[in-house]
C-alpha atoms as a PDB file:
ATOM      1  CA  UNK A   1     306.510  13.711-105.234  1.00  0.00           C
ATOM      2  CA  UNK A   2     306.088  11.003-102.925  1.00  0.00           C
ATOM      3  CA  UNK A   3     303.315  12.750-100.467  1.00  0.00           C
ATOM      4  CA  UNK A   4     301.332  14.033-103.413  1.00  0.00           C
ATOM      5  CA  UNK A   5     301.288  10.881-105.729  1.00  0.00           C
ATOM      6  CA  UNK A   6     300.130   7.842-105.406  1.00  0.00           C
ATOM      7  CA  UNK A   7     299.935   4.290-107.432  1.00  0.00           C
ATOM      8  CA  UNK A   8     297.776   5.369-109.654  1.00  0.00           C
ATOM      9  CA  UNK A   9     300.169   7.428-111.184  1.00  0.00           C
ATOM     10  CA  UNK A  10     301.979   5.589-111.987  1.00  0.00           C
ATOM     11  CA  UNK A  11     300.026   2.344-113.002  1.00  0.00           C
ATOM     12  CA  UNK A  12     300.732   2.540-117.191  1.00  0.00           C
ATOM     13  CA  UNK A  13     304.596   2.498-116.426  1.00  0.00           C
ATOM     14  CA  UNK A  14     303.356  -0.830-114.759  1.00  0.00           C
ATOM     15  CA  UNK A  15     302.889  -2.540-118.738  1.00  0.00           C
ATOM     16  CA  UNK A  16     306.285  -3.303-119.141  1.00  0.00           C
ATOM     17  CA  UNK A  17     306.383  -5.546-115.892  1.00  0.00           C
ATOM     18  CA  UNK A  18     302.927  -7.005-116.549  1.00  0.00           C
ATOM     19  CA  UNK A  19     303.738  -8.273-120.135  1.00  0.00           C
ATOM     20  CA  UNK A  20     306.769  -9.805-118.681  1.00  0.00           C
ATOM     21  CA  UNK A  21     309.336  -7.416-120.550  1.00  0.00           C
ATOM     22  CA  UNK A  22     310.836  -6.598-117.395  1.00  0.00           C
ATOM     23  CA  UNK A  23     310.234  -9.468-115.257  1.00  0.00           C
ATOM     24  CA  UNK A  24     313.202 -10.528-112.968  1.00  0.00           C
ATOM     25  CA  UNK A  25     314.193 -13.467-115.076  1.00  0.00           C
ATOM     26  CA  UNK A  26     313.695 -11.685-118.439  1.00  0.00           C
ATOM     27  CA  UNK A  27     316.163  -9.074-116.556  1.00  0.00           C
ATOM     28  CA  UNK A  28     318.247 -11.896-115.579  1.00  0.00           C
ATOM     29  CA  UNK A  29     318.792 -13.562-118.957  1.00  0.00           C
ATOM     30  CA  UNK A  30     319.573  -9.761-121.037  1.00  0.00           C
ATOM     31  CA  UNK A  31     322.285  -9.243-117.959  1.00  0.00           C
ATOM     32  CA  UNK A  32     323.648 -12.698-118.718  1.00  0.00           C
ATOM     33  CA  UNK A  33     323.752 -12.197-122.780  1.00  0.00           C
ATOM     34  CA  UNK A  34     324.539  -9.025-122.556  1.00  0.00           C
ATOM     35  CA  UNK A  35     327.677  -8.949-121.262  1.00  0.00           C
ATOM     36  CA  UNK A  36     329.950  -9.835-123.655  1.00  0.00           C
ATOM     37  CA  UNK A  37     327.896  -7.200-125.491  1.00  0.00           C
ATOM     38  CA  UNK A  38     329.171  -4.145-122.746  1.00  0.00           C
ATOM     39  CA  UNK A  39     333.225  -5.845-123.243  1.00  0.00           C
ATOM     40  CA  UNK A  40     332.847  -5.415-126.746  1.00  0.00           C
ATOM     41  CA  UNK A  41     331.698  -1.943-126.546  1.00  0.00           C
ATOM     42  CA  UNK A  42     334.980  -1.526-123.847  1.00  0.00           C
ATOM     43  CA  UNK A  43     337.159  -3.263-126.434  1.00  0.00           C
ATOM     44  CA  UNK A  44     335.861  -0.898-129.474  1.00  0.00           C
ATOM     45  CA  UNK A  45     336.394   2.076-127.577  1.00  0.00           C
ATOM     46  CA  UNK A  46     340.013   1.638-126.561  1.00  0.00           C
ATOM     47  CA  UNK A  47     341.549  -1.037-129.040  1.00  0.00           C
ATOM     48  CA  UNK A  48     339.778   0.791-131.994  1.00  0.00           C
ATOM     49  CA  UNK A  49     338.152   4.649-131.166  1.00  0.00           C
ATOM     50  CA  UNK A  50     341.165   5.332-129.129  1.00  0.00           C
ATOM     51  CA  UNK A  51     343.754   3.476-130.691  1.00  0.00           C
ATOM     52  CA  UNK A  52     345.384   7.139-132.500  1.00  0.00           C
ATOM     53  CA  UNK A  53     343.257   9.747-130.623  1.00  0.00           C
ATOM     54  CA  UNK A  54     344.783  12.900-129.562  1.00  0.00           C
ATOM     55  CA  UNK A  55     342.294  12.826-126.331  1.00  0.00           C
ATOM     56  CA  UNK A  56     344.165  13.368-123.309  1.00  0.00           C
ATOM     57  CA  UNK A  57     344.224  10.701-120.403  1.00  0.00           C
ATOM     58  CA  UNK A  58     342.918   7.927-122.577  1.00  0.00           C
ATOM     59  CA  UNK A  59     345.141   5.446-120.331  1.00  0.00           C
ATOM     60  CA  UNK A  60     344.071   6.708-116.900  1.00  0.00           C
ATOM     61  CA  UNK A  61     340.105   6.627-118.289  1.00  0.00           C
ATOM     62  CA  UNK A  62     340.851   3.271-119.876  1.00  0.00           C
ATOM     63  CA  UNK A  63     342.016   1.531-116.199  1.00  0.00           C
ATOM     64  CA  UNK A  64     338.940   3.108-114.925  1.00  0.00           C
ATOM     65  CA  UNK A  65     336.512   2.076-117.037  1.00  0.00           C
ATOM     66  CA  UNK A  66     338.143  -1.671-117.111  1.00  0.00           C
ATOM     67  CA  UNK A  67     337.265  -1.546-113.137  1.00  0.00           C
ATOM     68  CA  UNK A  68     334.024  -0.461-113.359  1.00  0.00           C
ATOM     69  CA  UNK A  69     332.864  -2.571-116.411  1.00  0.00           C
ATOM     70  CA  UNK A  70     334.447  -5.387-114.444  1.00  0.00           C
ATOM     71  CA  UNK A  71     332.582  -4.705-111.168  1.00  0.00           C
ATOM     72  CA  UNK A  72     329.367  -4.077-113.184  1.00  0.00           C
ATOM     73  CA  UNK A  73     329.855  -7.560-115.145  1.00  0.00           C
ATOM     74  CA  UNK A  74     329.670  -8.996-111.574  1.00  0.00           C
ATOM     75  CA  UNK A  75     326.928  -7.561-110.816  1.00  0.00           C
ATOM     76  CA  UNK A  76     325.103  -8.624-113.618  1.00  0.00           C
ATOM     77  CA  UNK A  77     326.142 -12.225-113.078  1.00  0.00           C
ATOM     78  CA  UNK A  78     325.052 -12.359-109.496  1.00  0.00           C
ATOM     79  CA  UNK A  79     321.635 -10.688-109.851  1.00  0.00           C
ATOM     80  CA  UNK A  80     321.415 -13.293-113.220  1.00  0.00           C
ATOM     81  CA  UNK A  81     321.108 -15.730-110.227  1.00  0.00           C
ATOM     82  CA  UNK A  82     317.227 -16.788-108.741  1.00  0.00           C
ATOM     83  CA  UNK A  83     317.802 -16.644-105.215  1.00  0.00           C
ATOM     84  CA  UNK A  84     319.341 -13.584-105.272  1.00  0.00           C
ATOM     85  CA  UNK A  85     317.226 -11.232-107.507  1.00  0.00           C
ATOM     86  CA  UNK A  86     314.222 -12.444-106.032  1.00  0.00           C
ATOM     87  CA  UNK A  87     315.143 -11.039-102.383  1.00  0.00           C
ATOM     88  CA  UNK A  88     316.780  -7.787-103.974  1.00  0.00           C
ATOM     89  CA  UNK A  89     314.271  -7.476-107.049  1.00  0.00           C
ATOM     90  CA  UNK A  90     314.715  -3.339-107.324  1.00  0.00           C
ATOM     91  CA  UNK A  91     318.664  -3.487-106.757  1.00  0.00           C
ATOM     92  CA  UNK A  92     318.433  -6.297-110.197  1.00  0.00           C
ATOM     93  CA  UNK A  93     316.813  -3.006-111.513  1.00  0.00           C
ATOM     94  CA  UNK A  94     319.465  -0.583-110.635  1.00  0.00           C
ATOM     95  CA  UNK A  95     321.873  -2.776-111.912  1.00  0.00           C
ATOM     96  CA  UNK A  96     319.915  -3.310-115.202  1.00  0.00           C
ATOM     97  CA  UNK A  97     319.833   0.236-115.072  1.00  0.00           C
ATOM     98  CA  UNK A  98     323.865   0.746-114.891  1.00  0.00           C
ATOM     99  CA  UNK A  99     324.798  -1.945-117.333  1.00  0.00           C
ATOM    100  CA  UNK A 100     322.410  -0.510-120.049  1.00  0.00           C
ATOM    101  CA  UNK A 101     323.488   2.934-119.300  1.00  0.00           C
ATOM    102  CA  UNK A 102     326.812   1.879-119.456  1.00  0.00           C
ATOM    103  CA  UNK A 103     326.989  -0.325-122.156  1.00  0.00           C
ATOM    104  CA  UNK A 104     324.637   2.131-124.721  1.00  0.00           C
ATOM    105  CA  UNK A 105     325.582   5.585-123.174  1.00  0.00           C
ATOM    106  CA  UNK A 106     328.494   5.758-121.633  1.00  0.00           C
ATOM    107  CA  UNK A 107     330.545   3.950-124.286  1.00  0.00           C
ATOM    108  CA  UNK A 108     329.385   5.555-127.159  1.00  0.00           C
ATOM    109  CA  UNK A 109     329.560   8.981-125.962  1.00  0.00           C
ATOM    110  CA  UNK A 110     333.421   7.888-125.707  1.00  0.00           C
ATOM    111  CA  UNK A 111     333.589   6.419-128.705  1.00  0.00           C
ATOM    112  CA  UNK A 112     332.447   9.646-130.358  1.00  0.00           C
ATOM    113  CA  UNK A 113     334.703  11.874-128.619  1.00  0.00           C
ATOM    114  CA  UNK A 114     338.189   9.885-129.214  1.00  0.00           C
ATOM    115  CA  UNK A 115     336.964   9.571-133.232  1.00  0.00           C
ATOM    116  CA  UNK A 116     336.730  13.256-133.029  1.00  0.00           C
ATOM    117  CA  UNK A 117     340.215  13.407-132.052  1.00  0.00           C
ATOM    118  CA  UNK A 118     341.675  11.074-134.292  1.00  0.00           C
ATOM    119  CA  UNK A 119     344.910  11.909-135.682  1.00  0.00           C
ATOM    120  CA  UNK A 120     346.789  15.663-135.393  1.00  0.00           C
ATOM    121  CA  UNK A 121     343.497  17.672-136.548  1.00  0.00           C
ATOM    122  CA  UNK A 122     342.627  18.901-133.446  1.00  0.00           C
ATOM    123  CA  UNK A 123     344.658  20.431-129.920  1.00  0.00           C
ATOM    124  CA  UNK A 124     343.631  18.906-126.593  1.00  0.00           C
ATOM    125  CA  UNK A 125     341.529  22.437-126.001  1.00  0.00           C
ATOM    126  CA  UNK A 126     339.725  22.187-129.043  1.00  0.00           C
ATOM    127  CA  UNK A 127     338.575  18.222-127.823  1.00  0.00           C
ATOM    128  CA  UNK A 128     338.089  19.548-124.530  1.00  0.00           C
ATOM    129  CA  UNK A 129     335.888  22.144-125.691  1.00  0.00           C
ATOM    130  CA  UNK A 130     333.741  19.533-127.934  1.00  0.00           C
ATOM    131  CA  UNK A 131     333.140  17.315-125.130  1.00  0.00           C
ATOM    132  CA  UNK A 132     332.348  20.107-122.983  1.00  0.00           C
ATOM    133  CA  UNK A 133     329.528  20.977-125.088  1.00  0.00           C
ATOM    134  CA  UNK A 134     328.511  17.294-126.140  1.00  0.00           C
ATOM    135  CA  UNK A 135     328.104  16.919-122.019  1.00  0.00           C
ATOM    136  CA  UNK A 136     326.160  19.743-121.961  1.00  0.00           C
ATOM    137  CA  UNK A 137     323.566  18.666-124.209  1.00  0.00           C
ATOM    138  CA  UNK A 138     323.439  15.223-122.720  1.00  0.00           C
ATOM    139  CA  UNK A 139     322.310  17.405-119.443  1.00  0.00           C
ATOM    140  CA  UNK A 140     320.206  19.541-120.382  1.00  0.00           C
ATOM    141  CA  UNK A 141     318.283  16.613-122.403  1.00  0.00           C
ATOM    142  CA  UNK A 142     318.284  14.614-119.153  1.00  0.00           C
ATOM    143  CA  UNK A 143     316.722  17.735-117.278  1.00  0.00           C
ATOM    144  CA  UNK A 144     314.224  18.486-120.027  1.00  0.00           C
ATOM    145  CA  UNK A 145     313.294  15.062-119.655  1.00  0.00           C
ATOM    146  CA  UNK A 146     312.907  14.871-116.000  1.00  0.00           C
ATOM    147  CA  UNK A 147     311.156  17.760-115.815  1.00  0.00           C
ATOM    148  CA  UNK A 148     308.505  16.633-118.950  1.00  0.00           C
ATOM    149  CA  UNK A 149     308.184  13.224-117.756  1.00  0.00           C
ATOM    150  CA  UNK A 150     307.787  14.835-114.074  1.00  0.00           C
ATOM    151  CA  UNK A 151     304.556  17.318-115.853  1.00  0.00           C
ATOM    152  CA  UNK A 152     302.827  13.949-117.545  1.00  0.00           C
ATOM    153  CA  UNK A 153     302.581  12.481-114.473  1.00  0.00           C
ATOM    154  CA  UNK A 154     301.385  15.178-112.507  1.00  0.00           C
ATOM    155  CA  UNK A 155     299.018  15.868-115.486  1.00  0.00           C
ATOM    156  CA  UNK A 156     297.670  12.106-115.055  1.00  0.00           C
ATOM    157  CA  UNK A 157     299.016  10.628-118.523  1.00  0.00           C
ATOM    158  CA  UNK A 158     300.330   7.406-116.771  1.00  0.00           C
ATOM    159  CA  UNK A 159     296.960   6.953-114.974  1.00  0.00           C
ATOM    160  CA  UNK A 160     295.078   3.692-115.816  1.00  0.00           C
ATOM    161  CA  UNK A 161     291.932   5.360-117.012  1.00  0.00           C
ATOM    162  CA  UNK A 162     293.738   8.191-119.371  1.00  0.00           C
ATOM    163  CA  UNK A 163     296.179   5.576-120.974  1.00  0.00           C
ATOM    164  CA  UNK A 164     294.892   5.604-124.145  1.00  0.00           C
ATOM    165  CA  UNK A 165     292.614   8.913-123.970  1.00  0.00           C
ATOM    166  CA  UNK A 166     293.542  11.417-126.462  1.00  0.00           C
ATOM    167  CA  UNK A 167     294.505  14.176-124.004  1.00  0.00           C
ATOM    168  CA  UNK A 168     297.695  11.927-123.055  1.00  0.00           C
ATOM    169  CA  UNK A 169     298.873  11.238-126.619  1.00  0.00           C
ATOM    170  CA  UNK A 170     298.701  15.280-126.738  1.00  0.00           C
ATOM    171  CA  UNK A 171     300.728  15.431-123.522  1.00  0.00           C
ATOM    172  CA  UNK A 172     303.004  13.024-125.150  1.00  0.00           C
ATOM    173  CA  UNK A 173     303.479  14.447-128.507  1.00  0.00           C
ATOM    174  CA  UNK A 174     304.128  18.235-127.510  1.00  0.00           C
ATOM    175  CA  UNK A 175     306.406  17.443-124.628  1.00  0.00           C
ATOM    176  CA  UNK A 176     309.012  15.800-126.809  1.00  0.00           C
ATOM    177  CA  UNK A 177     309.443  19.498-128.994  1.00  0.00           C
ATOM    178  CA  UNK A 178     311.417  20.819-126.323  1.00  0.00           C
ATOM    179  CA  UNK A 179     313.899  17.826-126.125  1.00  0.00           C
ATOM    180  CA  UNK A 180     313.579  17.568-129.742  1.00  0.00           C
ATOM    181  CA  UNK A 181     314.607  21.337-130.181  1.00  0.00           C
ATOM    182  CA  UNK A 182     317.631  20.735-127.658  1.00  0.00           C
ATOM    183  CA  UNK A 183     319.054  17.982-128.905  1.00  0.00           C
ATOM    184  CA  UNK A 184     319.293  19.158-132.260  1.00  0.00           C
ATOM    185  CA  UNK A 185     320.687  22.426-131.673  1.00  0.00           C
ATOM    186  CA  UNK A 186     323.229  20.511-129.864  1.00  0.00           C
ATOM    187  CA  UNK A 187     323.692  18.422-131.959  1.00  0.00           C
ATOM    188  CA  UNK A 188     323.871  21.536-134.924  1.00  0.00           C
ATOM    189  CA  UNK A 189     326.614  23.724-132.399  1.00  0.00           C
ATOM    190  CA  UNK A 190     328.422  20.557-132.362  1.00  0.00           C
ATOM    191  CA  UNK A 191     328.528  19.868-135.736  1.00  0.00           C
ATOM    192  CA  UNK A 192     329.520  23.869-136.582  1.00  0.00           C
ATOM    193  CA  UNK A 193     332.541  23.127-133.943  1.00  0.00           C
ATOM    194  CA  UNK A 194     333.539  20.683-135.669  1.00  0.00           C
ATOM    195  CA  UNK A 195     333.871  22.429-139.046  1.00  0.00           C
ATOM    196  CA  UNK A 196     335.449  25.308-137.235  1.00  0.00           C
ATOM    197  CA  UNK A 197     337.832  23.219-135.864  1.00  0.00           C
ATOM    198  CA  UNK A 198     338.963  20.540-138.095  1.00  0.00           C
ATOM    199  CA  UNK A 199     341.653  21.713-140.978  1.00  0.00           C
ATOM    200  CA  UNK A 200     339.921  21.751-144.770  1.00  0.00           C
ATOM    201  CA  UNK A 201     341.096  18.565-146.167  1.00  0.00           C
ATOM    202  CA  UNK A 202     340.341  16.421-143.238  1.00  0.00           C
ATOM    203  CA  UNK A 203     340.131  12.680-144.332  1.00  0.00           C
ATOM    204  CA  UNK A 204     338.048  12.049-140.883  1.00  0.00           C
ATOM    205  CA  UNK A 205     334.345  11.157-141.634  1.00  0.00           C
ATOM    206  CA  UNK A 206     331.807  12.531-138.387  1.00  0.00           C
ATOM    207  CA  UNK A 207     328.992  10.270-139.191  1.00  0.00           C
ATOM    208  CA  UNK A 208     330.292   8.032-136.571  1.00  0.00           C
ATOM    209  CA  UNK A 209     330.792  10.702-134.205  1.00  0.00           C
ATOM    210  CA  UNK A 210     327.354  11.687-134.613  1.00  0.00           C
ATOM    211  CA  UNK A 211     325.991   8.403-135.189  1.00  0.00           C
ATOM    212  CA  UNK A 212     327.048   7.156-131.259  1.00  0.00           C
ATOM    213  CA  UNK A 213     326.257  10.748-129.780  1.00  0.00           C
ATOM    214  CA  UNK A 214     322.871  10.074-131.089  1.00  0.00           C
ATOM    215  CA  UNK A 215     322.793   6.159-129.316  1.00  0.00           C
ATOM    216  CA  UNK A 216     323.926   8.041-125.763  1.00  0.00           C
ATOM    217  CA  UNK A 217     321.238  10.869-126.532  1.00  0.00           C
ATOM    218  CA  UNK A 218     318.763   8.486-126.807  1.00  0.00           C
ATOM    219  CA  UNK A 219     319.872   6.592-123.942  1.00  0.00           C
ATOM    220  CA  UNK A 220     319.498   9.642-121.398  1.00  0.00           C
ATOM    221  CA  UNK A 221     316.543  10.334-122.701  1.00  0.00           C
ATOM    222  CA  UNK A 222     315.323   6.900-121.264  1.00  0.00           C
ATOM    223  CA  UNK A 223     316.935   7.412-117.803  1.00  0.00           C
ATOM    224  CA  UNK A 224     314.584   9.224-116.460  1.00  0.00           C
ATOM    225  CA  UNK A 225     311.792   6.393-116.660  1.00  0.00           C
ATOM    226  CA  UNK A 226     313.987   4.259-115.712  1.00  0.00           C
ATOM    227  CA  UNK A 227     314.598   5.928-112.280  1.00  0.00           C
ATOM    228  CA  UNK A 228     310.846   6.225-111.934  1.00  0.00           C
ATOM    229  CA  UNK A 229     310.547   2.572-112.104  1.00  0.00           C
ATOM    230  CA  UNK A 230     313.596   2.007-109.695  1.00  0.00           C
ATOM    231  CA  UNK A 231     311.420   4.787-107.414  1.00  0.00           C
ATOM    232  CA  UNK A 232     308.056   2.445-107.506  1.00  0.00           C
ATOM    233  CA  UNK A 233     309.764  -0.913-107.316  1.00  0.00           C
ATOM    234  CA  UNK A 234     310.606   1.204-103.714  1.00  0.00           C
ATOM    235  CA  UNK A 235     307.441   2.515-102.826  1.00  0.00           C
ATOM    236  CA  UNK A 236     304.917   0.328-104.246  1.00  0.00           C
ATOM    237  CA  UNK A 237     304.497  -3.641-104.036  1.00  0.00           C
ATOM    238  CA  UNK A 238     302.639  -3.606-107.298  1.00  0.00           C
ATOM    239  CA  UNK A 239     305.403  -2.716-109.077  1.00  0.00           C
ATOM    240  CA  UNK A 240     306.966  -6.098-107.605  1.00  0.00           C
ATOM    241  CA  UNK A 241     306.866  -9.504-108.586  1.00  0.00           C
ATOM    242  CA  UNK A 242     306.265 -12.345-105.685  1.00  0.00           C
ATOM    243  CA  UNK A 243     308.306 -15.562-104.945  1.00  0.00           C
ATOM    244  CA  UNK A 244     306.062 -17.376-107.607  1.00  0.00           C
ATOM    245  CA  UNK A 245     307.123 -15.145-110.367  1.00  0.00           C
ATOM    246  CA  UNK A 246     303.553 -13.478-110.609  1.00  0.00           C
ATOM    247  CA  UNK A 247     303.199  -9.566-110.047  1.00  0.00           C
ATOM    248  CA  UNK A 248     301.756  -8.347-106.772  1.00  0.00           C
ATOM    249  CA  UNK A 249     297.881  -7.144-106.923  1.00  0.00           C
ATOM    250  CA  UNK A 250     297.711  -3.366-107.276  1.00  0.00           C
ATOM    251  CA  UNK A 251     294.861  -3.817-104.747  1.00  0.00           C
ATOM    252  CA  UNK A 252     297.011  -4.119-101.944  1.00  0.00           C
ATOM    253  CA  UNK A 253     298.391  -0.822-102.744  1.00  0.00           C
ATOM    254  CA  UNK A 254     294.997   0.580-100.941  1.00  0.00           C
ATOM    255  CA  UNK A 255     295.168   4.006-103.018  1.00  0.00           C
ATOM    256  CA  UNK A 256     292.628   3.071-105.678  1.00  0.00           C
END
């Protein structure tokens, strides 16, 4: 990708830093108020989700989730800091990028599997098997979305001058059937599973289940762009903000 493509490319995925969205110190201030947001999330998913789950090693996940949402929450706090996001402005990214993944993906997913094992209707296999095929859809929705976000940009939808030409929107619009289709088959096998596997006269409602599967679908389906951006915050200096707080020219990229 990198020897064919050039800034042009790539320039709509550019909006979100231009209108300030994603400027460094809008980053800054959603890592700073949103951590108590990704404890809370922790705290849900082992003092309530997993609090009479059959799911086996709940405690071993647990201690290594608390290190990693700990080391993450660090993170956050020292790229909230000036000085230091603006000399390491695409690592702020990747960490942006691991606390919302984190926080909205990984969580939830969790969540969804230790309701689903709630109480003595299921065996360890049968949870084993459900997650198995919960983190198979999650992949193959990430791949599908790779590969369709990978076609729009070879097809030129994120060019400047095709932005809002029709021909994108058409790009747009039949590349999300296949993800679409995916996801709720998935979603559909999942559900079957969990009818095949659950006793009749169950008390345990799935529309959480479902309900935080859905928020860490939806959540790999937005990976992918987010990588891309990490990737041009690398290899472009328009995608960059300077020690002013302003974004870099795309002139100085010299491909247009």
């Amino acid at each position: 990708m990198a020897g064919k493509l050039t800034y042009n490319d790539f320039h709509v995925l550019r909006e979100p830093l231009e209108n300030g969205r994603q400027s460094p110190s809008n980053l800054a201030a959603i890592l700073l108020l949103g951590m108590p947001f990704l404890w809370l999330f922790y705290y849900v998913t082992y003092s309530v989700a997993a609090e009479t789950t059959q799911f086996p090693q709940v405690e071993k996940m647990k201690s290594i989730l608390f290190g990693v949402t700990l080391i993450v929450s660090i993170l956050c706090l020292l790229f909230a800091i000036p000085l230091v996001y603006k000399k390491f402005e695409w690592v702020q990214y990747v960490v942006n990028t691991l606390f919302s993944q984190l926080t909205f993906c990984v969580y939830p997913f969790l969540i969804a599997v230790y309701l689903f094992g709630e109480g003595d209707q299921a065996s360890q296999d049968a949870l084993l098997n459900f997650t198995y095929i919960a983190l198979a859809v999650g992949i193959a929705i990430f791949l599908i979305t790779c590969i369709r976000f990978y076609l729009l940009i070879k097809k030129g939808a994120y060019r400047e001058n095709s932005y809002k030409g029709k021909m994108r929107n058409k790009f747009e619009i039949s590349s999300y059937l296949p993800i679409i289709i995916v996801a709720s088959t998935g979603l559909a096998l999942l559900i079957q599973y969990a009818i095949r596997t659950l006793p009749a006269g169950s008390n345990e409602d799935p529309t959480l289940t479902y309900f935080a599967l859905i928020i860490s679908y939806l959540m790999i389906f937005v990976l992918p762009e987010q990588l891309v951006l990490i990737y041009c915050k690398l290899r472009f200096k328009a995608f960059n903000f300077n020690p002013r707080g302003y974004l870099y020219d795309p002139e100085d990229e010299g491909h247009h």
